[in-house]
N, C-alpha and C. Protein backbone atom coordinates (compact mmCIF):
# COMPACT_ATOMS: atom_id res chain seq x y z
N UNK A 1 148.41 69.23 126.97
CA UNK A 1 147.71 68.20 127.69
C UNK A 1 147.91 66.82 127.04
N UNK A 2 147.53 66.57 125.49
CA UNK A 2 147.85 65.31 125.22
C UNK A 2 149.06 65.63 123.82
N UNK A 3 149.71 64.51 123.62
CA UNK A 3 150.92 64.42 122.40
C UNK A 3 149.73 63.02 121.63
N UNK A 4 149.79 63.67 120.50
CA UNK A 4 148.99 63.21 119.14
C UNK A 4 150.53 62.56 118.76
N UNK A 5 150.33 60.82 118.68
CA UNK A 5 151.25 60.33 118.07
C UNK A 5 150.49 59.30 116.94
N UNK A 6 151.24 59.54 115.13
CA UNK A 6 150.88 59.32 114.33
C UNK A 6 151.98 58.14 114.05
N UNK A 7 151.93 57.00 113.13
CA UNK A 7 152.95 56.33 112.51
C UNK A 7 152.60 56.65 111.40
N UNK A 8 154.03 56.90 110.19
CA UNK A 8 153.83 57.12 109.27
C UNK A 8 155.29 56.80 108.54
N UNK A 9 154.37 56.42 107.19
CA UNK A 9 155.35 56.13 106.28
C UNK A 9 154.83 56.12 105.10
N UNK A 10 155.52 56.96 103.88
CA UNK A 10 155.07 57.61 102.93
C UNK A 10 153.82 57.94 103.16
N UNK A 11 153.38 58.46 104.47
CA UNK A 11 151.79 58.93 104.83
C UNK A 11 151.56 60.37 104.13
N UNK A 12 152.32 61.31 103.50
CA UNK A 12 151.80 62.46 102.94
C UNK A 12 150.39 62.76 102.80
N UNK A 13 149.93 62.06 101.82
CA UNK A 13 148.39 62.18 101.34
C UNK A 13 147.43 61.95 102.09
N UNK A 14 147.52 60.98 103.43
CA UNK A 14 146.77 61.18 104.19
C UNK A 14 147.18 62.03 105.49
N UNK A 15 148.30 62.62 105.66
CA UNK A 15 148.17 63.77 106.35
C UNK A 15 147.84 65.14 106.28
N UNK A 16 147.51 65.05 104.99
CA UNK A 16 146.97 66.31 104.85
C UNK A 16 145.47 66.44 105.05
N UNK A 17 144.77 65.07 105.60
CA UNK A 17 143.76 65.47 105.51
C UNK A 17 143.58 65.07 107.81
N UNK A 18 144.30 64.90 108.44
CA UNK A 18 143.99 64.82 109.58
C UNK A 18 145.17 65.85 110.28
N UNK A 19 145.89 66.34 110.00
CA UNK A 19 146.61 67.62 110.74
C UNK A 19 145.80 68.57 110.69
N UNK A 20 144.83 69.16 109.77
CA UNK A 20 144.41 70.46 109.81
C UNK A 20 142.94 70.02 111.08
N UNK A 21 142.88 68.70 111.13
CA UNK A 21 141.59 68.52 111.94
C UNK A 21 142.37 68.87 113.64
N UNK A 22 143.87 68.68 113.81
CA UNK A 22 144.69 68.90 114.75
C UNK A 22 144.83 70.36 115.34
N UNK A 23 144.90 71.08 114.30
CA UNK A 23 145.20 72.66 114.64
C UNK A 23 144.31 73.45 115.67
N UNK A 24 143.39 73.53 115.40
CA UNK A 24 142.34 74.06 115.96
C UNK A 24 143.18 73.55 117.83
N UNK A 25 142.82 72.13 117.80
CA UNK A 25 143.03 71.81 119.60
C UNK A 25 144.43 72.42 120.05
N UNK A 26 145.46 72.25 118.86
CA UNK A 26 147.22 72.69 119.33
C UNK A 26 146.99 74.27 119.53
N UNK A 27 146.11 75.07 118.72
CA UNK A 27 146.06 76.79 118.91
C UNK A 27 145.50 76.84 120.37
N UNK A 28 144.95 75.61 121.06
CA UNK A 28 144.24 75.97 122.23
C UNK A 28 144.38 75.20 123.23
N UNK A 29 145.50 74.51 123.30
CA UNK A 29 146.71 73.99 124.26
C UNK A 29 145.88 72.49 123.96
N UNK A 30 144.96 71.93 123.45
CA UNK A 30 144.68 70.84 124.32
C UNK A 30 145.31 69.79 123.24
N UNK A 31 146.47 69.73 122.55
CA UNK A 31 147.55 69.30 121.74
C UNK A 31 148.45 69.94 122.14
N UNK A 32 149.28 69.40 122.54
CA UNK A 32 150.52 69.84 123.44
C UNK A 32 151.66 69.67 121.86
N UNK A 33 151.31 68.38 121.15
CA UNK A 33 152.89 68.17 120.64
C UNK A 33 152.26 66.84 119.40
N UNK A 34 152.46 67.06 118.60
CA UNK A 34 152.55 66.14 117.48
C UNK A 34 153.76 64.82 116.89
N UNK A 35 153.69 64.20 117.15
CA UNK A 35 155.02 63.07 116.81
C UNK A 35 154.47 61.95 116.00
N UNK A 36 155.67 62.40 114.49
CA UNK A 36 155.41 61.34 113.88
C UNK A 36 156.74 60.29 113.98
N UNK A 37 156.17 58.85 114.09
CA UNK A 37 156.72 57.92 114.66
C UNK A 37 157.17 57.37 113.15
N UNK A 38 157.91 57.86 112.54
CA UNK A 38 158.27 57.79 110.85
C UNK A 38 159.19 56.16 110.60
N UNK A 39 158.77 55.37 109.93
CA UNK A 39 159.77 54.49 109.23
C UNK A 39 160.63 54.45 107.86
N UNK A 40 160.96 55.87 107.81
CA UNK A 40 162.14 55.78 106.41
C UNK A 40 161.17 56.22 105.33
N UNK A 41 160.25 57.27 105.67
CA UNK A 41 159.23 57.96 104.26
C UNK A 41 160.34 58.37 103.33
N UNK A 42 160.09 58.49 102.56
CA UNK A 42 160.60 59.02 101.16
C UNK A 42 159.93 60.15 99.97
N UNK A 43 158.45 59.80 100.86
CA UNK A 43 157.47 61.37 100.18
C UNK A 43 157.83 62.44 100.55
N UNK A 44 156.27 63.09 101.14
CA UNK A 44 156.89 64.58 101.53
C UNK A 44 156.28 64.39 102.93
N UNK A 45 156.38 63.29 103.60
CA UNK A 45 156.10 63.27 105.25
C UNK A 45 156.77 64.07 105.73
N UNK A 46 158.26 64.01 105.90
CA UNK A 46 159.16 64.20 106.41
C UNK A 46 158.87 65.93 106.52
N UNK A 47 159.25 66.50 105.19
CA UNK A 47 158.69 68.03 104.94
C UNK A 47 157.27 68.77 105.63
N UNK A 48 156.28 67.22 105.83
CA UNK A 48 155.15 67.68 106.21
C UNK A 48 155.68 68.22 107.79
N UNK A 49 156.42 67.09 108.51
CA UNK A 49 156.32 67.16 110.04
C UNK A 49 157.02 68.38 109.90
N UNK A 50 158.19 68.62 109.36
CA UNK A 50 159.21 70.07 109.54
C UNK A 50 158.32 71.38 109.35
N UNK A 51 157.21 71.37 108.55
CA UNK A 51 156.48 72.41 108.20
C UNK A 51 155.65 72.49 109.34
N UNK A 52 154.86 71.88 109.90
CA UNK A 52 154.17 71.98 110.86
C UNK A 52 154.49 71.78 112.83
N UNK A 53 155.87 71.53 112.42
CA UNK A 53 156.46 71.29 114.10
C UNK A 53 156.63 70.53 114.99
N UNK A 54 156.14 69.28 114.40
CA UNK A 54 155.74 67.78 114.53
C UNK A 54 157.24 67.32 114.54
N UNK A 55 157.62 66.40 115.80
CA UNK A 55 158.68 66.15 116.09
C UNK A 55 158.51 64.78 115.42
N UNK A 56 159.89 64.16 114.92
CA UNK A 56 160.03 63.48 113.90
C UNK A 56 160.81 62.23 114.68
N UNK A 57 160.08 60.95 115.15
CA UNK A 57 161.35 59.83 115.40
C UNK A 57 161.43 58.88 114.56
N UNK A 58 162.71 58.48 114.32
CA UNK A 58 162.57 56.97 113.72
C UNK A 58 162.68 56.04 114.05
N UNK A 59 161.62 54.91 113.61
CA UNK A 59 161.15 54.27 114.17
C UNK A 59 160.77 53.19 112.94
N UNK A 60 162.00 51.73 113.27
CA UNK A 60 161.71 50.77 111.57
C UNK A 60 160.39 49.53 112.59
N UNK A 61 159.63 48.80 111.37
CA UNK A 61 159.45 48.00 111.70
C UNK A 61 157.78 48.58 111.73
N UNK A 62 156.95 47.64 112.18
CA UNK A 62 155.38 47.90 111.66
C UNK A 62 154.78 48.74 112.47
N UNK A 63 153.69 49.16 112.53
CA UNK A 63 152.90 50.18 113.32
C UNK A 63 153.06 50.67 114.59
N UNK A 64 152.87 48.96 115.44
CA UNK A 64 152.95 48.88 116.72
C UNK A 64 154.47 49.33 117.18
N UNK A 65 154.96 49.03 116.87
CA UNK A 65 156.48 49.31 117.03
C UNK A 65 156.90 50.63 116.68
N UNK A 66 156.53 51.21 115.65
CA UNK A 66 156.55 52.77 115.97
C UNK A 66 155.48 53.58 116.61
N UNK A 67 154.66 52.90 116.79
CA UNK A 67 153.85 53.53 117.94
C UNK A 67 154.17 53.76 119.29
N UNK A 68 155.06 52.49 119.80
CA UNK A 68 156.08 52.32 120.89
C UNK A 68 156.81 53.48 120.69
N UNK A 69 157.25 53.84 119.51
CA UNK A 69 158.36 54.52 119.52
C UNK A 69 158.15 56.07 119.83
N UNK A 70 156.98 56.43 119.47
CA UNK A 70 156.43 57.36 119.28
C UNK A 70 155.89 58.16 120.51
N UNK A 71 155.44 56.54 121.33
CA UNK A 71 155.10 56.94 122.86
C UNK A 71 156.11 57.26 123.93
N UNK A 72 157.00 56.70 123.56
CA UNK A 72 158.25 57.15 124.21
C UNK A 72 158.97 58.15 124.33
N UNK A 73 158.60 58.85 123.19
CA UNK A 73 159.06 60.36 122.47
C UNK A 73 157.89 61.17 123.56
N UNK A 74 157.07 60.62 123.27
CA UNK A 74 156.05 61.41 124.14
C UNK A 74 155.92 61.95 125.54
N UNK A 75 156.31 63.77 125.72
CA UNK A 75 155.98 64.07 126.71
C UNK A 75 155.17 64.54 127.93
N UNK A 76 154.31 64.21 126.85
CA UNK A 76 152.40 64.92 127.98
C UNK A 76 152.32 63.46 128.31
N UNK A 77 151.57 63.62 129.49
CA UNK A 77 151.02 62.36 130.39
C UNK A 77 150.24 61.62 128.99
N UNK A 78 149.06 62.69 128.35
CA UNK A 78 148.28 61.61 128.26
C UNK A 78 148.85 61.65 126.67
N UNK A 79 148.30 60.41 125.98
CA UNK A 79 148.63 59.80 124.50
C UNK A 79 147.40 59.88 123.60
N UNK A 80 147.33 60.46 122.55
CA UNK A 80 146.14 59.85 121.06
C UNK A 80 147.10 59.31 120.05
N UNK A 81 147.30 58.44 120.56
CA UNK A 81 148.02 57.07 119.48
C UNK A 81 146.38 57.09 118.39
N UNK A 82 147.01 57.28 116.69
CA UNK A 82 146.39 57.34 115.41
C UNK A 82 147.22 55.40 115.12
N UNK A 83 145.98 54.62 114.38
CA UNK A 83 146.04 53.98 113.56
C UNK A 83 146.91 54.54 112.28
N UNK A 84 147.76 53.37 111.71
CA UNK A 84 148.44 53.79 110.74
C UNK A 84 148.07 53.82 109.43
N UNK A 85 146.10 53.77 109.23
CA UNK A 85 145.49 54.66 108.53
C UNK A 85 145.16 56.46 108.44
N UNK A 86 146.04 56.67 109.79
CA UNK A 86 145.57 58.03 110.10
C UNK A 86 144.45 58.82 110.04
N UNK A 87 143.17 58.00 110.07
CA UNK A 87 142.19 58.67 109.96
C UNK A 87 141.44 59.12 111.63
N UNK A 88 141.18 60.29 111.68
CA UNK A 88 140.06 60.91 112.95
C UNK A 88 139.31 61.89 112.67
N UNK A 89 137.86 61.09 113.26
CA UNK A 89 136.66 61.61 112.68
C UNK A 89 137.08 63.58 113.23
N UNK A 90 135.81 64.25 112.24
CA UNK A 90 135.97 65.88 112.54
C UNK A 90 135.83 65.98 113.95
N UNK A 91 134.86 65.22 114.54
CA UNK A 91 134.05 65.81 115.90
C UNK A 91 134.89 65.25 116.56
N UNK A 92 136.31 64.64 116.65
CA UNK A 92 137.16 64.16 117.72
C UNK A 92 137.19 64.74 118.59
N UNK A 93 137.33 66.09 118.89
CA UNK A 93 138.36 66.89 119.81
C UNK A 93 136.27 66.92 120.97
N UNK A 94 135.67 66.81 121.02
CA UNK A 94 134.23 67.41 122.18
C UNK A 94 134.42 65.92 123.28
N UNK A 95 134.41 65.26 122.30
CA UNK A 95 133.84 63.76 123.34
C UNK A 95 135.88 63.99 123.62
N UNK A 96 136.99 64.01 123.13
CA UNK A 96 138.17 63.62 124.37
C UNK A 96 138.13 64.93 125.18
N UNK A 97 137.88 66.21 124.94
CA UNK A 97 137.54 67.03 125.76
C UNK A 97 136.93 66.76 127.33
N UNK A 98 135.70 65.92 126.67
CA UNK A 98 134.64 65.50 127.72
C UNK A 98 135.69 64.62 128.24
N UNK A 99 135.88 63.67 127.70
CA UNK A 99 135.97 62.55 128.44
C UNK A 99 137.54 62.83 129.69
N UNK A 100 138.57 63.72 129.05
CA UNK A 100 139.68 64.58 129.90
C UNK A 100 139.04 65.23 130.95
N UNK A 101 137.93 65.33 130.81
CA UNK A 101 137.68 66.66 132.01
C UNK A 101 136.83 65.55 133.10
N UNK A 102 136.64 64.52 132.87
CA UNK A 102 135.48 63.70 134.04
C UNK A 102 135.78 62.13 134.40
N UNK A 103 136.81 61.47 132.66
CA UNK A 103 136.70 60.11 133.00
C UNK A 103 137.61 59.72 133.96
N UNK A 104 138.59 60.36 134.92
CA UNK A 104 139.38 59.99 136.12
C UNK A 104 140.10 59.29 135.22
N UNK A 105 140.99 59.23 134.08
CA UNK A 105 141.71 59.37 134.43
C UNK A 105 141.80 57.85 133.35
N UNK A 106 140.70 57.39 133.19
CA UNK A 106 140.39 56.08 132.24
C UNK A 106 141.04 55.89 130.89
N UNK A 107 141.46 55.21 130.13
CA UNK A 107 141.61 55.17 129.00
C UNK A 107 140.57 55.08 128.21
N UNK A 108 140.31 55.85 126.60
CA UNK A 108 139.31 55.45 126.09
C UNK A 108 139.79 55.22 124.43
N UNK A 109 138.54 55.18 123.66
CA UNK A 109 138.84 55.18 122.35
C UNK A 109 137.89 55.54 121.11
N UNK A 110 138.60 56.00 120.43
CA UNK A 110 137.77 56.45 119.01
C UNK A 110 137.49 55.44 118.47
N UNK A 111 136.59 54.87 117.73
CA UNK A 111 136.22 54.29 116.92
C UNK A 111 135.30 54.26 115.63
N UNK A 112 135.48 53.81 114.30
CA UNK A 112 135.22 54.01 113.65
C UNK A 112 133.30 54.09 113.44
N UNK A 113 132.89 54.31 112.74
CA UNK A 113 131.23 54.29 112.62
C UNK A 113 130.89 53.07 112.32
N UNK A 114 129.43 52.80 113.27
CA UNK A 114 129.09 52.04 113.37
C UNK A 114 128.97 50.85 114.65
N UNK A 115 128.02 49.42 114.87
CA UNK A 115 128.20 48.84 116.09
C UNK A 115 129.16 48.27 116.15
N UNK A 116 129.89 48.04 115.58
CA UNK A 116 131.63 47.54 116.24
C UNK A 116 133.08 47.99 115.12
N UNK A 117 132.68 49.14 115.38
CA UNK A 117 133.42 49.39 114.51
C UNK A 117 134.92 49.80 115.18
N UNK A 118 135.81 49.81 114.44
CA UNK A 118 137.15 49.16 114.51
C UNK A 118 137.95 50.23 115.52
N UNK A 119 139.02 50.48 116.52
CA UNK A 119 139.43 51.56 117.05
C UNK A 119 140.47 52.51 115.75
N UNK A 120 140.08 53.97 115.73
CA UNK A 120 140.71 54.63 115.24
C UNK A 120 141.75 55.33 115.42
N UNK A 121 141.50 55.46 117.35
CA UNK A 121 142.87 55.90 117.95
C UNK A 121 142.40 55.67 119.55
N UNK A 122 143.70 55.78 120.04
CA UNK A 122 143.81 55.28 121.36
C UNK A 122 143.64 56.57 122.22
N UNK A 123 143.26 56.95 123.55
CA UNK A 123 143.51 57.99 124.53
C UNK A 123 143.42 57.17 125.63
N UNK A 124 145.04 57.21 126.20
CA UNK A 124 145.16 57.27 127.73
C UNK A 124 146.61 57.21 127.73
N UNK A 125 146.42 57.47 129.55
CA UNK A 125 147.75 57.73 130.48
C UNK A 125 149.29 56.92 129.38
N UNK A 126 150.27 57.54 129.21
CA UNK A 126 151.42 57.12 129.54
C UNK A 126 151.49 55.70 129.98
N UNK A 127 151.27 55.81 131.32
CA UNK A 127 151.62 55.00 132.58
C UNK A 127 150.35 53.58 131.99
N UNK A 128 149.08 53.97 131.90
CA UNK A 128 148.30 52.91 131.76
C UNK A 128 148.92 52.48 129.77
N UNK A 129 149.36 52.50 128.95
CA UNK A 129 149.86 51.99 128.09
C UNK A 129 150.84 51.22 128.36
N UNK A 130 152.04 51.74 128.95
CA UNK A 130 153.05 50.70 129.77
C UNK A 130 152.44 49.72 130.79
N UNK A 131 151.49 49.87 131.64
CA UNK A 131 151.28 48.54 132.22
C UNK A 131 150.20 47.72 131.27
N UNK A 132 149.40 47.88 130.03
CA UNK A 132 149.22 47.11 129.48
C UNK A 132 149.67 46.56 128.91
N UNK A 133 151.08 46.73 128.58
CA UNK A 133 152.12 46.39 127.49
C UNK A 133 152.29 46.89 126.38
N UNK A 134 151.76 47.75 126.18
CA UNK A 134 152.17 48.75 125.29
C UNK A 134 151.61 48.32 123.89
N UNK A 135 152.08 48.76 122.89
CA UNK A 135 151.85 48.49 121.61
C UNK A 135 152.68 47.53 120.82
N UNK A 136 151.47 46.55 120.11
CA UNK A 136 152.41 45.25 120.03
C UNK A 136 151.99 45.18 118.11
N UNK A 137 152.42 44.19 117.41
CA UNK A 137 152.25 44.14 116.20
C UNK A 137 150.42 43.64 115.41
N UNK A 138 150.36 43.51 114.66
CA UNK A 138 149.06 43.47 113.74
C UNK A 138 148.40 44.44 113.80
N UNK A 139 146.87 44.59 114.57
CA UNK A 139 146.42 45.86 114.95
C UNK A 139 146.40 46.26 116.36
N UNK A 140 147.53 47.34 116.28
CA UNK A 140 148.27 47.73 117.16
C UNK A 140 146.96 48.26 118.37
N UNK A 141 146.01 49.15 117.74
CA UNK A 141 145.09 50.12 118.42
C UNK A 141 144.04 49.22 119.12
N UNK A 142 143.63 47.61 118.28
CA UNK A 142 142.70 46.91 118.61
C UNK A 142 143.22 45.97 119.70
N UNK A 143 144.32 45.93 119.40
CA UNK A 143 144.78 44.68 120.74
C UNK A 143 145.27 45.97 122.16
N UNK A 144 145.18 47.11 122.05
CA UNK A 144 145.80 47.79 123.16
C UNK A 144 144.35 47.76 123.86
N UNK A 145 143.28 48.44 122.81
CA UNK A 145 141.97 48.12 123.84
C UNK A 145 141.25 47.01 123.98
N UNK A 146 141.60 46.06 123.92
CA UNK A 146 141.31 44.58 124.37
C UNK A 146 142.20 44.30 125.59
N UNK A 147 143.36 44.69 125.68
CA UNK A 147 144.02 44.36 127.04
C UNK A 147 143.77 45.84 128.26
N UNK A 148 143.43 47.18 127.39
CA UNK A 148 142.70 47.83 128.85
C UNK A 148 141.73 47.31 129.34
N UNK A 149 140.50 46.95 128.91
CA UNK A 149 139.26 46.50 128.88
C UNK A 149 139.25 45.51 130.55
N UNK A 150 138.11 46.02 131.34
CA UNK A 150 137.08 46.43 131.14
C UNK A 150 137.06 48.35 131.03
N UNK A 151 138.46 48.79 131.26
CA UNK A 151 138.31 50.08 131.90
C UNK A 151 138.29 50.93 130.59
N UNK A 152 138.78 50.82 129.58
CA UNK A 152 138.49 51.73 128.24
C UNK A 152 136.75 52.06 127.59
N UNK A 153 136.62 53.30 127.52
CA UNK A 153 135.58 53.73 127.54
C UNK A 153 135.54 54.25 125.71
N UNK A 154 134.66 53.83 124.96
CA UNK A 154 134.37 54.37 123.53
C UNK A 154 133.54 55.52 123.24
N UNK A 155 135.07 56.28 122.97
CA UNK A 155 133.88 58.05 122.77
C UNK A 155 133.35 57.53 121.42
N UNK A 156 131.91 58.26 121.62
CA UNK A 156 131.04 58.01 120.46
C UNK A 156 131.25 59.64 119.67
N UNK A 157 131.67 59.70 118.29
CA UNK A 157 132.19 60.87 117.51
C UNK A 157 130.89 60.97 116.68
């Protein structure tokens, strides 16, 4: 149902702590496909994606731009574009559950704790990322939901 796209570069250490929060939804289809949108790691990213099945593009240049890259790779309709902190809260997977099964179809977003706290990752259409323009440079996740807006909806985790 959705492709989890990560950017990463020398991200090792923090993937080990948000793939295993992944597994659970991929054993039960609602992770279709993992893609890391890689810029030239040199840790053990690379080893990480091969170990776990995570299709690997490359992709130079800052976040947004392998996030582009990443989405493109991407073959499920819908997208969870990760900040290139890679962090998502445990309780991710209930509220995009919910929000897949009722919001028609809306884009929404994770965000960090707290009243304005920062987007952590993106969910929506393919199609609605390309007509917003996709993913552009600085913070890639914060300027994508500023140009869905009013229609992006903030799952509360």
């Amino acid at each position: 149902m959705i492709t989890v796209v990560l950017p990463t570069r020398n991200s090792a250490a923090r993937l080990v702590h948000v793939l295993p929060l992944l597994v659970p939804a991929a054993v039960d289809g609602l992770v279709k496909a993992v893609v890391f949108a890689d810029a030239g790691s040199t840790d053990a990213t690379l080893a990480i994606a091969e170990d776990s099945g995570a299709r690997v593009v490359s992709a130079a240049g800052d976040s947004g731009a392998r996030l582009a890259a990443g989405c493109a790779a991407a073959r499920s309709p819908w997208i969870l574009a990760l900040g290139e902190d890679l962090v998502l809260p445990e309780g991710w997977r209930t509220p995009v559950e919910a929000h897949l099964a009722g919001g028609g179809g809306k884009p929404a977003w994770i965000g960090a704790p707290g009243l304005f706290g920062r987007p952590l990752a993106v969910l929506a259409l393919r199609e609605a990322v390309e007509a917003a323009g996709g993913f552009k440079g600085g913070d890639p996740l914060k300027a994508l939901v500023g140009r869905l807006r009013p229609r992006a909806v903030r799952l509360r985790v």
